[in-house]
N, C-alpha and C. Protein backbone atom coordinates (compact mmCIF):
# COMPACT_ATOMS: atom_id res chain seq x y z
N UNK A 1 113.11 119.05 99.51
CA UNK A 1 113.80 117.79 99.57
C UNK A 1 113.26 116.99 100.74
N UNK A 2 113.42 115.52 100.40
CA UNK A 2 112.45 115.04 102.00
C UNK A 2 113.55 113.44 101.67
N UNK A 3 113.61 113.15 102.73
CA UNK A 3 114.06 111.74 103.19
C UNK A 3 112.98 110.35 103.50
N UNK A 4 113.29 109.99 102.69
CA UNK A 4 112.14 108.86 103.11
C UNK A 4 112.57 107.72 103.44
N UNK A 5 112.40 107.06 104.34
CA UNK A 5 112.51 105.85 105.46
C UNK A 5 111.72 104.72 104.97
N UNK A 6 111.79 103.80 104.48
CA UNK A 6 111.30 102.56 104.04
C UNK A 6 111.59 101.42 104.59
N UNK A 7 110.89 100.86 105.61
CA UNK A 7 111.19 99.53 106.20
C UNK A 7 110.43 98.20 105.34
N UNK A 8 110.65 97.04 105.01
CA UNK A 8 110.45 96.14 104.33
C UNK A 8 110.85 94.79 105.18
N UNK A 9 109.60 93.80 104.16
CA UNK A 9 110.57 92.29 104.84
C UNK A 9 112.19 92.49 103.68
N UNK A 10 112.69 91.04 104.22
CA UNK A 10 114.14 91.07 103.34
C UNK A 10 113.47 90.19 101.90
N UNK A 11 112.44 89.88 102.06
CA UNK A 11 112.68 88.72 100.76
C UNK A 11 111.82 90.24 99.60
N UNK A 12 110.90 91.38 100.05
CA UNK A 12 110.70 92.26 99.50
C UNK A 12 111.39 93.74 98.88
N UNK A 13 112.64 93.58 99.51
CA UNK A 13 113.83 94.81 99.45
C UNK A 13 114.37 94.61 97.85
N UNK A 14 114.84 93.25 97.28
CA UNK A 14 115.38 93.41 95.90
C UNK A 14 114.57 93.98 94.74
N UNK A 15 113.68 93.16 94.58
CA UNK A 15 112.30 94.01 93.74
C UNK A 15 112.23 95.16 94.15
N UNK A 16 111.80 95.72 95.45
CA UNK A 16 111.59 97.01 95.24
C UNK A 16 113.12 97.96 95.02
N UNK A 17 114.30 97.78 95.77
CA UNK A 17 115.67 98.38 95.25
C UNK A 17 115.75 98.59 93.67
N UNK A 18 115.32 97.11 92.66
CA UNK A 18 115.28 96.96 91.40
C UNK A 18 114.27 98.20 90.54
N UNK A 19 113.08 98.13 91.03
CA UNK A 19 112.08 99.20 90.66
C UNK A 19 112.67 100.43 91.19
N UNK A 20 112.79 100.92 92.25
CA UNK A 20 113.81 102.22 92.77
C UNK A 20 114.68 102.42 91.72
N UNK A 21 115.72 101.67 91.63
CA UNK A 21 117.02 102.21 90.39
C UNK A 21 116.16 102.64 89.26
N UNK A 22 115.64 101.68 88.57
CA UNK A 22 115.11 101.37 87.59
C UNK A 22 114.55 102.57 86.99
N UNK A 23 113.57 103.07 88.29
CA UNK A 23 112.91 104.93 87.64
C UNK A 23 114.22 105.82 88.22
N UNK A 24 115.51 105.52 88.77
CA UNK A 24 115.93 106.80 88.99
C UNK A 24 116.98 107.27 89.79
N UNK A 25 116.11 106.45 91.08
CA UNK A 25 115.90 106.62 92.82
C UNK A 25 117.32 105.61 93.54
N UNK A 26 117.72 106.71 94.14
CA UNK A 26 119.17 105.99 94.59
C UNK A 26 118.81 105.81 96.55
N UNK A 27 119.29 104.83 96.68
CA UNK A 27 118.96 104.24 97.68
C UNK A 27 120.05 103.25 98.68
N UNK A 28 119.67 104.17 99.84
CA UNK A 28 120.83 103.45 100.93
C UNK A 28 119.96 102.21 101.62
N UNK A 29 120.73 100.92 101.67
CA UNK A 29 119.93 99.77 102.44
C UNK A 29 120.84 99.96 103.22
N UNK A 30 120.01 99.09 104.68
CA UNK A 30 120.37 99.25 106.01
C UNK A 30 119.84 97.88 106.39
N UNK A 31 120.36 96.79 106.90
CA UNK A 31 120.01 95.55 107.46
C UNK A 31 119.31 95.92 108.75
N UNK A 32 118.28 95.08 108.77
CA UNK A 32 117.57 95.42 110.79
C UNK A 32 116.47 94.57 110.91
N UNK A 33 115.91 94.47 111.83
CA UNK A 33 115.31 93.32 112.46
C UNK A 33 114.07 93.71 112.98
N UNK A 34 112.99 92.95 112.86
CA UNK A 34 111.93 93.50 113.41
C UNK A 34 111.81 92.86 114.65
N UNK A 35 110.66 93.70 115.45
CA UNK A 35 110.71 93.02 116.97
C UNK A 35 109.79 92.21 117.46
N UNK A 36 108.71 92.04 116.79
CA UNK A 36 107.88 91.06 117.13
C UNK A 36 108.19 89.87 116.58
N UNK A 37 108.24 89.94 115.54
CA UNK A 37 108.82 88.29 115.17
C UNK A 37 110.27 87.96 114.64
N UNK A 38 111.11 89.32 114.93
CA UNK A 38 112.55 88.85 114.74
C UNK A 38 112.98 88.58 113.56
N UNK A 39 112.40 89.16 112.61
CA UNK A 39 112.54 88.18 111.33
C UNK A 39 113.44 89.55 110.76
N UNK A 40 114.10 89.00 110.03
CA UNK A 40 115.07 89.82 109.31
C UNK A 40 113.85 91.07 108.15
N UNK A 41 114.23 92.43 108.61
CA UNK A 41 113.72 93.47 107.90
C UNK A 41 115.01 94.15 106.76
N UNK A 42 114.49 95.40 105.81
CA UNK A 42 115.95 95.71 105.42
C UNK A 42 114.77 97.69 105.63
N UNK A 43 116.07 98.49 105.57
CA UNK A 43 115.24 99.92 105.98
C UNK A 43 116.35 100.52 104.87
N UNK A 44 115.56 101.02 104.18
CA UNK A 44 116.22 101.97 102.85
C UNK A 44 115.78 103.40 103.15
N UNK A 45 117.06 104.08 102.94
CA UNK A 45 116.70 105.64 103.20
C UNK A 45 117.17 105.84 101.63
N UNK A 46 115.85 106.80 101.28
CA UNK A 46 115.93 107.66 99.73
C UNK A 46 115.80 109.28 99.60
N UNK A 47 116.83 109.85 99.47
CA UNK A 47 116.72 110.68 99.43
C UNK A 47 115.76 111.76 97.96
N UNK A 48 114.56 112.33 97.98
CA UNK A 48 114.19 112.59 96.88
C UNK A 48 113.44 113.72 97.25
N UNK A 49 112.98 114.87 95.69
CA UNK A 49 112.29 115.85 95.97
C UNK A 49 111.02 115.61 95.65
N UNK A 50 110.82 116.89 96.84
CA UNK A 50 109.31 117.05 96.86
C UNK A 50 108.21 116.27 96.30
N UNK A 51 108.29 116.67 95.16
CA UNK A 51 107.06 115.92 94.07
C UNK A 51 107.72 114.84 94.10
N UNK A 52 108.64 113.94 93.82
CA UNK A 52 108.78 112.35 93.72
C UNK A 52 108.31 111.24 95.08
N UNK A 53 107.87 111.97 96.01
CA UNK A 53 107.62 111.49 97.40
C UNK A 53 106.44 110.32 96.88
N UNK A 54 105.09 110.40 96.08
CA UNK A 54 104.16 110.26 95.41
C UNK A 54 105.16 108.95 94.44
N UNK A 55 105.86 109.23 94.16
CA UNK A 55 106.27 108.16 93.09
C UNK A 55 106.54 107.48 93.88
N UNK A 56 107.65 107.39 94.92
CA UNK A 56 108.21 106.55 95.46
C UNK A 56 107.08 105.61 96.12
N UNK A 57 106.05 106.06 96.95
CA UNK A 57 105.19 105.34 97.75
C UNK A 57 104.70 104.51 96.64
N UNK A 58 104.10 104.91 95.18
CA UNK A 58 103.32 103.94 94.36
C UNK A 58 104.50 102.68 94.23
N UNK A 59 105.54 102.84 93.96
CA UNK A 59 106.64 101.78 93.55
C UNK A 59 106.70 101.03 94.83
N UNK A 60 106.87 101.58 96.29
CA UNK A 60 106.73 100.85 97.46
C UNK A 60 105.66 100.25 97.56
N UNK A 61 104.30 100.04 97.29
CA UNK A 61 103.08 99.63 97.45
C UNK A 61 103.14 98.84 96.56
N UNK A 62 103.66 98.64 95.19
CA UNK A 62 103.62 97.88 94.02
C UNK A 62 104.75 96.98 94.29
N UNK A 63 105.68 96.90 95.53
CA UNK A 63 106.52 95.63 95.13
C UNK A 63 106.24 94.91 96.64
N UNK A 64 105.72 96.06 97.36
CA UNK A 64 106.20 95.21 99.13
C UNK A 64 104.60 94.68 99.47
N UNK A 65 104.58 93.59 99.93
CA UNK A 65 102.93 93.15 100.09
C UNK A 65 102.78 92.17 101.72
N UNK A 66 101.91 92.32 102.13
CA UNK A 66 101.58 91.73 102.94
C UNK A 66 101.09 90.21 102.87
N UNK A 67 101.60 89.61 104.32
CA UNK A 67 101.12 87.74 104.07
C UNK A 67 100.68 87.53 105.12
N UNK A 68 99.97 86.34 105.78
CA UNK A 68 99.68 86.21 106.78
C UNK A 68 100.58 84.73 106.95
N UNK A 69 101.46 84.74 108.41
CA UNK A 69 101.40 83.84 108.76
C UNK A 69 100.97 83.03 110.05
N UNK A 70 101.29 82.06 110.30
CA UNK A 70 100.78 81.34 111.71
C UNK A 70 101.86 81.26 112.42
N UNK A 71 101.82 81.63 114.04
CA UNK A 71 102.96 81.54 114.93
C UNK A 71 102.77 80.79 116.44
N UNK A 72 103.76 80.56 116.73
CA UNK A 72 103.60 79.88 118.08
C UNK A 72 103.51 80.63 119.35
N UNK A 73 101.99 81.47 120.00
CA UNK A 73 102.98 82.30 120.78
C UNK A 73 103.63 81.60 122.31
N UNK A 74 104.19 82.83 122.43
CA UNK A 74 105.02 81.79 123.67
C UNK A 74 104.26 80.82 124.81
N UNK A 75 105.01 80.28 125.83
CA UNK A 75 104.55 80.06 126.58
C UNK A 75 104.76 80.29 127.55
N UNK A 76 102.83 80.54 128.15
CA UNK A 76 103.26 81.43 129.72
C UNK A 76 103.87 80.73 130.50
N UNK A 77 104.06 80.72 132.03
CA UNK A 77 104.26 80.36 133.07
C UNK A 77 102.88 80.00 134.05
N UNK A 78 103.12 78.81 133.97
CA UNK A 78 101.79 77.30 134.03
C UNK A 78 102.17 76.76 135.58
N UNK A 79 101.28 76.68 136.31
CA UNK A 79 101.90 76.21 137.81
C UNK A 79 102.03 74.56 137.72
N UNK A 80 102.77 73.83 138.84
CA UNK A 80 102.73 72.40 138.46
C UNK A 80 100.66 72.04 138.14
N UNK A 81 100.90 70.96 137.66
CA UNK A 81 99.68 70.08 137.50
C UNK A 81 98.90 70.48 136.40
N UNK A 82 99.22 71.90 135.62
CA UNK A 82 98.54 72.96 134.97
C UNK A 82 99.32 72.47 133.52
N UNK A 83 97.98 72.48 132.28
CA UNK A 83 98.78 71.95 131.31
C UNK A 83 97.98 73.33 130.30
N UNK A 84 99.22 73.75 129.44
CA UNK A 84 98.89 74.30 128.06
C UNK A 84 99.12 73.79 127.46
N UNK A 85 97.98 74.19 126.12
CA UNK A 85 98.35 73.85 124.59
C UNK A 85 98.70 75.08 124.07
N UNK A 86 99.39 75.55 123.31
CA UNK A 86 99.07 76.67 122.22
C UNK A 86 98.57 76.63 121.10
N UNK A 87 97.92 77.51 120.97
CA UNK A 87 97.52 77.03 119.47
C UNK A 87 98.00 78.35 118.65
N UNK A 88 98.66 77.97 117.28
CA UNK A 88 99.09 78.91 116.36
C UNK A 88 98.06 79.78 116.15
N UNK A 89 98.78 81.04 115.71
CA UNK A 89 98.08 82.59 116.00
C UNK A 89 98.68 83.10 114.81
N UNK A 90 97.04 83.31 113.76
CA UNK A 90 97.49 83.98 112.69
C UNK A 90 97.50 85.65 112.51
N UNK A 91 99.27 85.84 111.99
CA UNK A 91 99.54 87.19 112.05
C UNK A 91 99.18 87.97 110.71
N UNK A 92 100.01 88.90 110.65
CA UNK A 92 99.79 90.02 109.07
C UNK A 92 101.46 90.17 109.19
N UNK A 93 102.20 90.31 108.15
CA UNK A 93 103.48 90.41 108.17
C UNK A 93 103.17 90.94 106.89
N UNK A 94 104.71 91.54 106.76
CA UNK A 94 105.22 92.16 105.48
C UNK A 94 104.37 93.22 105.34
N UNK A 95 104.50 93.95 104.01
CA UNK A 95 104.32 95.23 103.94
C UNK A 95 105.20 96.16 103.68
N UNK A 96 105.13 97.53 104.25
CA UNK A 96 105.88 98.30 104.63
C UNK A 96 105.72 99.58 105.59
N UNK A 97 106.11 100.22 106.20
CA UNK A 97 106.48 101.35 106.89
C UNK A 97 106.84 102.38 106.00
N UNK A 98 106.62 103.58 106.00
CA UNK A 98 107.64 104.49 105.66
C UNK A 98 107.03 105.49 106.36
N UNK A 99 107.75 106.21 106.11
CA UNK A 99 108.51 107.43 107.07
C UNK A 99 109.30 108.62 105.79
N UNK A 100 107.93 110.13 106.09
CA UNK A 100 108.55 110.87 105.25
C UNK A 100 109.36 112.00 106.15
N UNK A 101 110.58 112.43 105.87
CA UNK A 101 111.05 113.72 106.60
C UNK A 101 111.43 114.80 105.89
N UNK A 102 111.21 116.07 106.08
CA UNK A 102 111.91 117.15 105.17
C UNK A 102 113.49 117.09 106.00
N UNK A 103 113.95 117.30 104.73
CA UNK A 103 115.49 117.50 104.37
C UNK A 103 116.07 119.19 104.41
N UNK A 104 116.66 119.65 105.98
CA UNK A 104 117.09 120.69 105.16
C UNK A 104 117.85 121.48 105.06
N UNK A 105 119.09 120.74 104.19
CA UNK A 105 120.08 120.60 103.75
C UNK A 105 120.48 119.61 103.32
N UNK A 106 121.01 119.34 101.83
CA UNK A 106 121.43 117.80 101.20
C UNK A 106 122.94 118.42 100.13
N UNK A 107 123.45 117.56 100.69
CA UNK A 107 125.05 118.05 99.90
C UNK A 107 125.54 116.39 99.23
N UNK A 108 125.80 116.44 97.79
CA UNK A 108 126.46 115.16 97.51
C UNK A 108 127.99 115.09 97.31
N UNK A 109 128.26 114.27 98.39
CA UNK A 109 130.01 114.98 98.32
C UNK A 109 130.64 113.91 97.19
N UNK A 110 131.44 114.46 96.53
CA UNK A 110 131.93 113.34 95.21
C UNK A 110 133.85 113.92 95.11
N UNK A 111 134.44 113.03 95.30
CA UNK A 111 135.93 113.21 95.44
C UNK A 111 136.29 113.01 93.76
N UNK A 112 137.26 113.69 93.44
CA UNK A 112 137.79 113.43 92.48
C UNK A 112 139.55 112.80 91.71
């Protein structure tokens, strides 16, 4: 059994959640934030065996994609008389992360 950790942008989490159900794959979302550019991420933990580890990554690679955009970076600290410009700085965003862990122990508790 292994846990897998999936970080995503937010506008890439529905499609891939949609493809997840879709073959099977039950999935906890988690709202969170990335730190370089702050931009809203979502991190899905899936719990699945062994051999489906392989599925899951093809379905993650097939919905989450990378973009480039342009950013402002900050601005330093300029002494008087001292002038900056910045000029926008093109990044790589989106994608994904994951993160595989063995599981060991998995109990599904279900009340009745």
């Amino acid at each position: 059994m292994k846990l897998v950790i999936v970080v995503v942008q937010a506008r890439d989490a529905e499609p891939l959640l949609d493809a997840l159900t879709e073959r099977g794959f039950r999935a906890t979302r988690i709202s969170s934030a990335g730190g370089f550019l702050r931009e809203s991420n979502v991190t899905l933990l899936i719990g699945v065996d062994d051999d489906a580890v392989a599925e899951v990554q093809a379905i993650v690679q097939e919905h989450c994609h990378s973009r480039t955009r342009f950013v402002n970076p900050l601005m330093p600290i300029v002494e008087p008389g001292e002038s900056y410009v910045p000029n926008p700085v093109e990044v790589v965003v989106g994608g994904a992360t994951m993160f595989v862990l063995a599981v060991d122990r998995y109990e599904r508790l279900v009340t009745r």
